[in-house]
N, C-alpha and C. Protein backbone atom coordinates (compact mmCIF):
# COMPACT_ATOMS: atom_id res chain seq x y z
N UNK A 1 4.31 -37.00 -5.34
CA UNK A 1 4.95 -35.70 -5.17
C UNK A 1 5.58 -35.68 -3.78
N UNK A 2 6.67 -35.23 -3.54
CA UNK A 2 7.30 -34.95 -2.74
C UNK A 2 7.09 -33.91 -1.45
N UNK A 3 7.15 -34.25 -0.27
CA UNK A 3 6.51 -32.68 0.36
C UNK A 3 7.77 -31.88 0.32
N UNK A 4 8.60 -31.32 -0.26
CA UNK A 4 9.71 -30.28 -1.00
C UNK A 4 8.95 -30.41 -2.39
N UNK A 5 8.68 -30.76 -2.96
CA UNK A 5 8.05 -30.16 -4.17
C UNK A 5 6.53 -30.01 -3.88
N UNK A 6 5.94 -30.02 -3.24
CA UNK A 6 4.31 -29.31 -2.39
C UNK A 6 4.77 -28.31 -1.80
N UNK A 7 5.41 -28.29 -1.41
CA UNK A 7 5.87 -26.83 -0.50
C UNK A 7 6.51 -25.72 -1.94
N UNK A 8 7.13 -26.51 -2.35
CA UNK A 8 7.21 -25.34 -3.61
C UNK A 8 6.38 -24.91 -4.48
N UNK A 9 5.75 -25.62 -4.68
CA UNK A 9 4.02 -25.65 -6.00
C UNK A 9 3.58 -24.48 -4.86
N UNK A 10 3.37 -24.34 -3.53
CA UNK A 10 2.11 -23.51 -2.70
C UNK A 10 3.04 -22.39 -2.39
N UNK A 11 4.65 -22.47 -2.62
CA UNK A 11 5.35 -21.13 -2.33
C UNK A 11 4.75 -20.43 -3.89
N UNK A 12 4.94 -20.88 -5.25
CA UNK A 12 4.44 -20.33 -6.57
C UNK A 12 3.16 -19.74 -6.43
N UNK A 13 2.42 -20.75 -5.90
CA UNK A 13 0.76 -20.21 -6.18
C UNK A 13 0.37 -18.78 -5.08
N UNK A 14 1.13 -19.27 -4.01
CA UNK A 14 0.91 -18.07 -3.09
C UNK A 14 1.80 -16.40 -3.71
N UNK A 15 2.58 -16.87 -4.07
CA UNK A 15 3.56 -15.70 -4.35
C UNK A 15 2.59 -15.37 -6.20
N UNK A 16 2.30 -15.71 -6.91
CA UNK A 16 1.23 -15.49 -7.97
C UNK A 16 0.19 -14.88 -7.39
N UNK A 17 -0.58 -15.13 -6.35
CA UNK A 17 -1.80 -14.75 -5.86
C UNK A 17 -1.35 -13.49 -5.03
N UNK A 18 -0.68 -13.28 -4.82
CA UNK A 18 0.26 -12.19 -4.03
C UNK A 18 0.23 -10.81 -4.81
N UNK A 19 1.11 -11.68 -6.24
CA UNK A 19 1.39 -10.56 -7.00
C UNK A 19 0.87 -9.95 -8.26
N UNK A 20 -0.44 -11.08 -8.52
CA UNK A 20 -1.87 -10.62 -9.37
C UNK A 20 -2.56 -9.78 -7.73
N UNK A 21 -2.64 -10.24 -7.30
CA UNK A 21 -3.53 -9.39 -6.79
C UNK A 21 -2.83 -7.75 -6.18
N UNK A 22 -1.47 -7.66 -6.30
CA UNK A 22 -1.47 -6.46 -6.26
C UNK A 22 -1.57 -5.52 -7.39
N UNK A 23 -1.46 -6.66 -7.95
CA UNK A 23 -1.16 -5.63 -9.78
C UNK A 23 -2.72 -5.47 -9.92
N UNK A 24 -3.90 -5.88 -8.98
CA UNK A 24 -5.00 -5.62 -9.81
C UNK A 24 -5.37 -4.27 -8.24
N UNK A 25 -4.41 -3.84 -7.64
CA UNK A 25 -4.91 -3.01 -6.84
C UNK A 25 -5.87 -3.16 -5.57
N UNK A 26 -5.71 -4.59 -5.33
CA UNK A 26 -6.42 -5.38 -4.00
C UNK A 26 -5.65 -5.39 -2.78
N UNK A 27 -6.63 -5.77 -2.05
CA UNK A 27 -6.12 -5.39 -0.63
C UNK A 27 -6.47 -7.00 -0.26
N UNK A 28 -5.70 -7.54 1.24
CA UNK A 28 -6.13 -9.16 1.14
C UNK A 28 -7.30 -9.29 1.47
N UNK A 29 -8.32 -8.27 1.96
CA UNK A 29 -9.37 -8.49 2.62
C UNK A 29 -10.27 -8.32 1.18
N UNK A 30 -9.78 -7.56 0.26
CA UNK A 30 -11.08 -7.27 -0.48
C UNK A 30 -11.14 -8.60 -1.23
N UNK A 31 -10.14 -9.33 -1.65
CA UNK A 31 -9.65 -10.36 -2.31
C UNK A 31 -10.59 -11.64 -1.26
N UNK A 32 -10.58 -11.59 -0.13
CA UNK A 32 -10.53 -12.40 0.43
C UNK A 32 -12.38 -12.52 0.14
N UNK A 33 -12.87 -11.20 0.75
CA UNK A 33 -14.42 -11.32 0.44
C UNK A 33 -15.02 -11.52 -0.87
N UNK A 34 -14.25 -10.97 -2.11
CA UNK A 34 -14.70 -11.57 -3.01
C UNK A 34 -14.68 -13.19 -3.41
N UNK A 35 -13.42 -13.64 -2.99
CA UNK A 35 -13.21 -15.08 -3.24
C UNK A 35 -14.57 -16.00 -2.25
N UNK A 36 -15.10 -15.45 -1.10
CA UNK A 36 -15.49 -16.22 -0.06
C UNK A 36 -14.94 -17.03 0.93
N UNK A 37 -13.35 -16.35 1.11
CA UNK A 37 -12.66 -17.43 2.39
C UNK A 37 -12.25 -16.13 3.11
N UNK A 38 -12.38 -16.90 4.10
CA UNK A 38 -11.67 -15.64 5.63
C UNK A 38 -10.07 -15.12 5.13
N UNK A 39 -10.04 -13.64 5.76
CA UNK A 39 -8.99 -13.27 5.87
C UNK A 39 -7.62 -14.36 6.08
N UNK A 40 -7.80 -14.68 7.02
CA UNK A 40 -6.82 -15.59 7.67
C UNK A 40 -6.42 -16.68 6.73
N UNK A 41 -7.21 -17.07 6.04
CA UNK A 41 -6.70 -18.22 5.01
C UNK A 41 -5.90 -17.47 3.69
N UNK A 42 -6.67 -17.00 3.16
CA UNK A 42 -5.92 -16.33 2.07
C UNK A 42 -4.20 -15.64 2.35
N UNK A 43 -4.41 -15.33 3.64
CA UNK A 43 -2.92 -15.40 3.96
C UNK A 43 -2.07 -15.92 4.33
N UNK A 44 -2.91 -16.88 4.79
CA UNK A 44 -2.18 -18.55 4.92
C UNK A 44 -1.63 -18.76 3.36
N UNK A 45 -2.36 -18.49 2.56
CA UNK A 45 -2.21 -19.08 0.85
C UNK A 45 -1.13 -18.37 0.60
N UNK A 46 -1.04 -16.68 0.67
CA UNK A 46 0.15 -15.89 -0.07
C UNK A 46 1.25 -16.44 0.79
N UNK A 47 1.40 -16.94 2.21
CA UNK A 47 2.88 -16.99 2.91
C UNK A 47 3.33 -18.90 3.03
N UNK A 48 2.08 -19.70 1.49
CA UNK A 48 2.57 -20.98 1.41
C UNK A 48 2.29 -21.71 2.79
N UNK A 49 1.56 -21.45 3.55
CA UNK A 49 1.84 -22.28 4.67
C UNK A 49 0.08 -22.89 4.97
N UNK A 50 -0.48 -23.25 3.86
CA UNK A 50 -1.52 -23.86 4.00
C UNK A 50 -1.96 -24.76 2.56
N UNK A 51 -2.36 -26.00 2.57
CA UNK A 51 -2.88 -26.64 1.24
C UNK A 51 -3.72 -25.90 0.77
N UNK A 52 -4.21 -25.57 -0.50
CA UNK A 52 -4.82 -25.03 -1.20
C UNK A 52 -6.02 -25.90 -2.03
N UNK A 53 -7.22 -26.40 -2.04
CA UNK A 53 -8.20 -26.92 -2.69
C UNK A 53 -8.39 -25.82 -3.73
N UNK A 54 -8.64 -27.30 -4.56
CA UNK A 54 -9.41 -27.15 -6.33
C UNK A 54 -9.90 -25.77 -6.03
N UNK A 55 -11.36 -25.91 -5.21
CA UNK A 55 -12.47 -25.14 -5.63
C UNK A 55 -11.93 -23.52 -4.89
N UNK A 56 -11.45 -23.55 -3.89
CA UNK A 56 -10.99 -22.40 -3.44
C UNK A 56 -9.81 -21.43 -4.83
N UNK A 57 -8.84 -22.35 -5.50
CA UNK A 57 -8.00 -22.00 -6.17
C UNK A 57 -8.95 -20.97 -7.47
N UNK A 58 -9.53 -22.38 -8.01
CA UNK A 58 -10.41 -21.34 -8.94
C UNK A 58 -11.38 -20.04 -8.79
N UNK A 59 -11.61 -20.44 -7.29
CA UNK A 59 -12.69 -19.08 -7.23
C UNK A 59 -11.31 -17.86 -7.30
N UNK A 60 -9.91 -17.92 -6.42
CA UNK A 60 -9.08 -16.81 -6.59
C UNK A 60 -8.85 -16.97 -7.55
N UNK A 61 -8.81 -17.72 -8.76
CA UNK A 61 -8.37 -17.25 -10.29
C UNK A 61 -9.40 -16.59 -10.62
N UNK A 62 -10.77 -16.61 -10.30
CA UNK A 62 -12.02 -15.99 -10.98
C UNK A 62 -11.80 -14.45 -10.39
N UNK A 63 -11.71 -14.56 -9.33
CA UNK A 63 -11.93 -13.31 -9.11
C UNK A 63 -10.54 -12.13 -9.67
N UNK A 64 -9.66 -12.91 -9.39
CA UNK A 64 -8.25 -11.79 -9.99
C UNK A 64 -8.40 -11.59 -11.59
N UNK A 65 -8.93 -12.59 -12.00
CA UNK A 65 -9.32 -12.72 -13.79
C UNK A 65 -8.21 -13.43 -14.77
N UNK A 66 -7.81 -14.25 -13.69
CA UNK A 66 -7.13 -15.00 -14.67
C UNK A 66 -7.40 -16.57 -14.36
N UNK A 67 -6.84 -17.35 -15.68
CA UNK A 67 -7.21 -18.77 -15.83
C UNK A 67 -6.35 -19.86 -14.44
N UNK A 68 -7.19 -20.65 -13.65
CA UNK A 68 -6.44 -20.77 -12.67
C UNK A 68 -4.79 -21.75 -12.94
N UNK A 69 -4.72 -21.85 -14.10
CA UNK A 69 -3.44 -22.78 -14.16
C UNK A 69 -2.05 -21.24 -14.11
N UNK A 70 -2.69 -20.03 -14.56
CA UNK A 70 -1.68 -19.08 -14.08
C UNK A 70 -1.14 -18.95 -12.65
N UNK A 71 -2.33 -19.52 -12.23
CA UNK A 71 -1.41 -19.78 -10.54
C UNK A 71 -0.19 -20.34 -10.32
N UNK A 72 -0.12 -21.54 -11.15
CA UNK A 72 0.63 -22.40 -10.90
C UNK A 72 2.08 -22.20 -11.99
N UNK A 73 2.31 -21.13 -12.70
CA UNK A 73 3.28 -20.32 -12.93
C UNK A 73 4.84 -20.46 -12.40
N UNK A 74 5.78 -20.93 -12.56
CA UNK A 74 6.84 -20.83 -11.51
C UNK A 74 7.86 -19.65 -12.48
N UNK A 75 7.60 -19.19 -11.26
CA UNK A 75 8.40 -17.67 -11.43
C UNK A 75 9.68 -17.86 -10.39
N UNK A 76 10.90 -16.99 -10.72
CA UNK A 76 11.51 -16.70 -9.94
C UNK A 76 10.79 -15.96 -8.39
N UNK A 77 10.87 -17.01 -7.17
CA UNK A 77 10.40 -16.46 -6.43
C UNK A 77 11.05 -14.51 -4.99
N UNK A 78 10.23 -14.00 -4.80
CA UNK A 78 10.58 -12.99 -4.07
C UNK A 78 11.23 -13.49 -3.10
N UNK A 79 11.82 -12.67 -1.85
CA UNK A 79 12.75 -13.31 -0.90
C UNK A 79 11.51 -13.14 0.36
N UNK A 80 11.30 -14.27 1.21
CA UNK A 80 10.73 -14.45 1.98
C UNK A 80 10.81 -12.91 3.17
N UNK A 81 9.82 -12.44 3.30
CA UNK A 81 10.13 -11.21 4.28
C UNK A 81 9.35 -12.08 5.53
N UNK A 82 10.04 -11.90 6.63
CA UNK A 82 9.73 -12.42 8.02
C UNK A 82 9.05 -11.26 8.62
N UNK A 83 8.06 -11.02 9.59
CA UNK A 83 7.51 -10.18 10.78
C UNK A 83 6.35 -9.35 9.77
N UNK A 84 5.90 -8.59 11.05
CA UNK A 84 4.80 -7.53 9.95
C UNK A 84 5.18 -6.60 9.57
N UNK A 85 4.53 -6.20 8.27
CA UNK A 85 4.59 -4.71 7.24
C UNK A 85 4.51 -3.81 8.05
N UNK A 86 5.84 -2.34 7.77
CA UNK A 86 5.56 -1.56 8.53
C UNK A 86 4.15 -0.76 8.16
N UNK A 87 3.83 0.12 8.99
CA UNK A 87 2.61 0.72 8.54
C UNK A 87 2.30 2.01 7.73
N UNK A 88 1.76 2.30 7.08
CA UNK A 88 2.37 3.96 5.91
C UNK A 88 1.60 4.96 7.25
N UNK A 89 2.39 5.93 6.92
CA UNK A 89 1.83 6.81 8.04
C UNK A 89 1.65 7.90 6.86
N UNK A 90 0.92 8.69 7.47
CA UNK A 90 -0.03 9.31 7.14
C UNK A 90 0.62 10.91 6.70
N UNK A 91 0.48 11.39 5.60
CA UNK A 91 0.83 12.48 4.99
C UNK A 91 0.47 13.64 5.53
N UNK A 92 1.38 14.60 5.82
CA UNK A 92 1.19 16.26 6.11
C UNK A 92 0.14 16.74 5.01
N UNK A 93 -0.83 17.14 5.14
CA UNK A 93 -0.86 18.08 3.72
C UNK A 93 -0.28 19.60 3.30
C-alpha cells in the first residue's frame, strides 16, 4: 500500500468515526472514555493524522454499534476545516 492510499484509508475511517459518532449524539470525550483511549488520540483518528490499530478500531466500532469494516466505508469525503470550532454561546432565555 502506498502512503497516499494510507493516508486516504485513515482520512475514511476518521471522517466515518466522526460522523457515526455524531449521528449517535457523542461528544469526543464521551466516545473517547467509552472506547478506552485518551482524548487526544481519538482526535488524532477523526483529523487522519494518526495510524489506527486492529484492536483500538474495533473497540470504536463496538462502542458506536457498528461492524468495524463500516469504518472503512469510502464515502465522499467532507472538506477539511482548518483551526478550532467556534464555541456556541449561550442562549438568552
Amino acid at each position: 500500500m502506498t502512503d497516499a492510499r494510507l493516508e486516504e484509508v485513515l482520512r475514511f475511517i476518521g471522517a466515518n468515526v466522526r460522523r457515526i459518532r455524531l449521528k449517535r449524539g457523542m461528544t469526543q470525550q464521551e466516545l473517547a472514555d467509552a472506547a478506552g483511549v485518551a482524548l487526544r488520540f481519538l482526535q488524532e483518528i477523526e483529523r487522519a493524522k494518526t495510524n489506527i490499530g486492529v484492536g483500538v478500531l474495533v473497540k470504536l466500532a463496538d462502542v458506536l454499534g457498528v461492524r468495524p469494516g463500516v469504518l472503512f466505508r469510502e464515502r465522499e469525503l467532507p472538506p477539511v476545516k482548518r483551526g478550532r470550532p467556534r464555541k456556541a454561546r449561550a442562549r438568552e432565555p
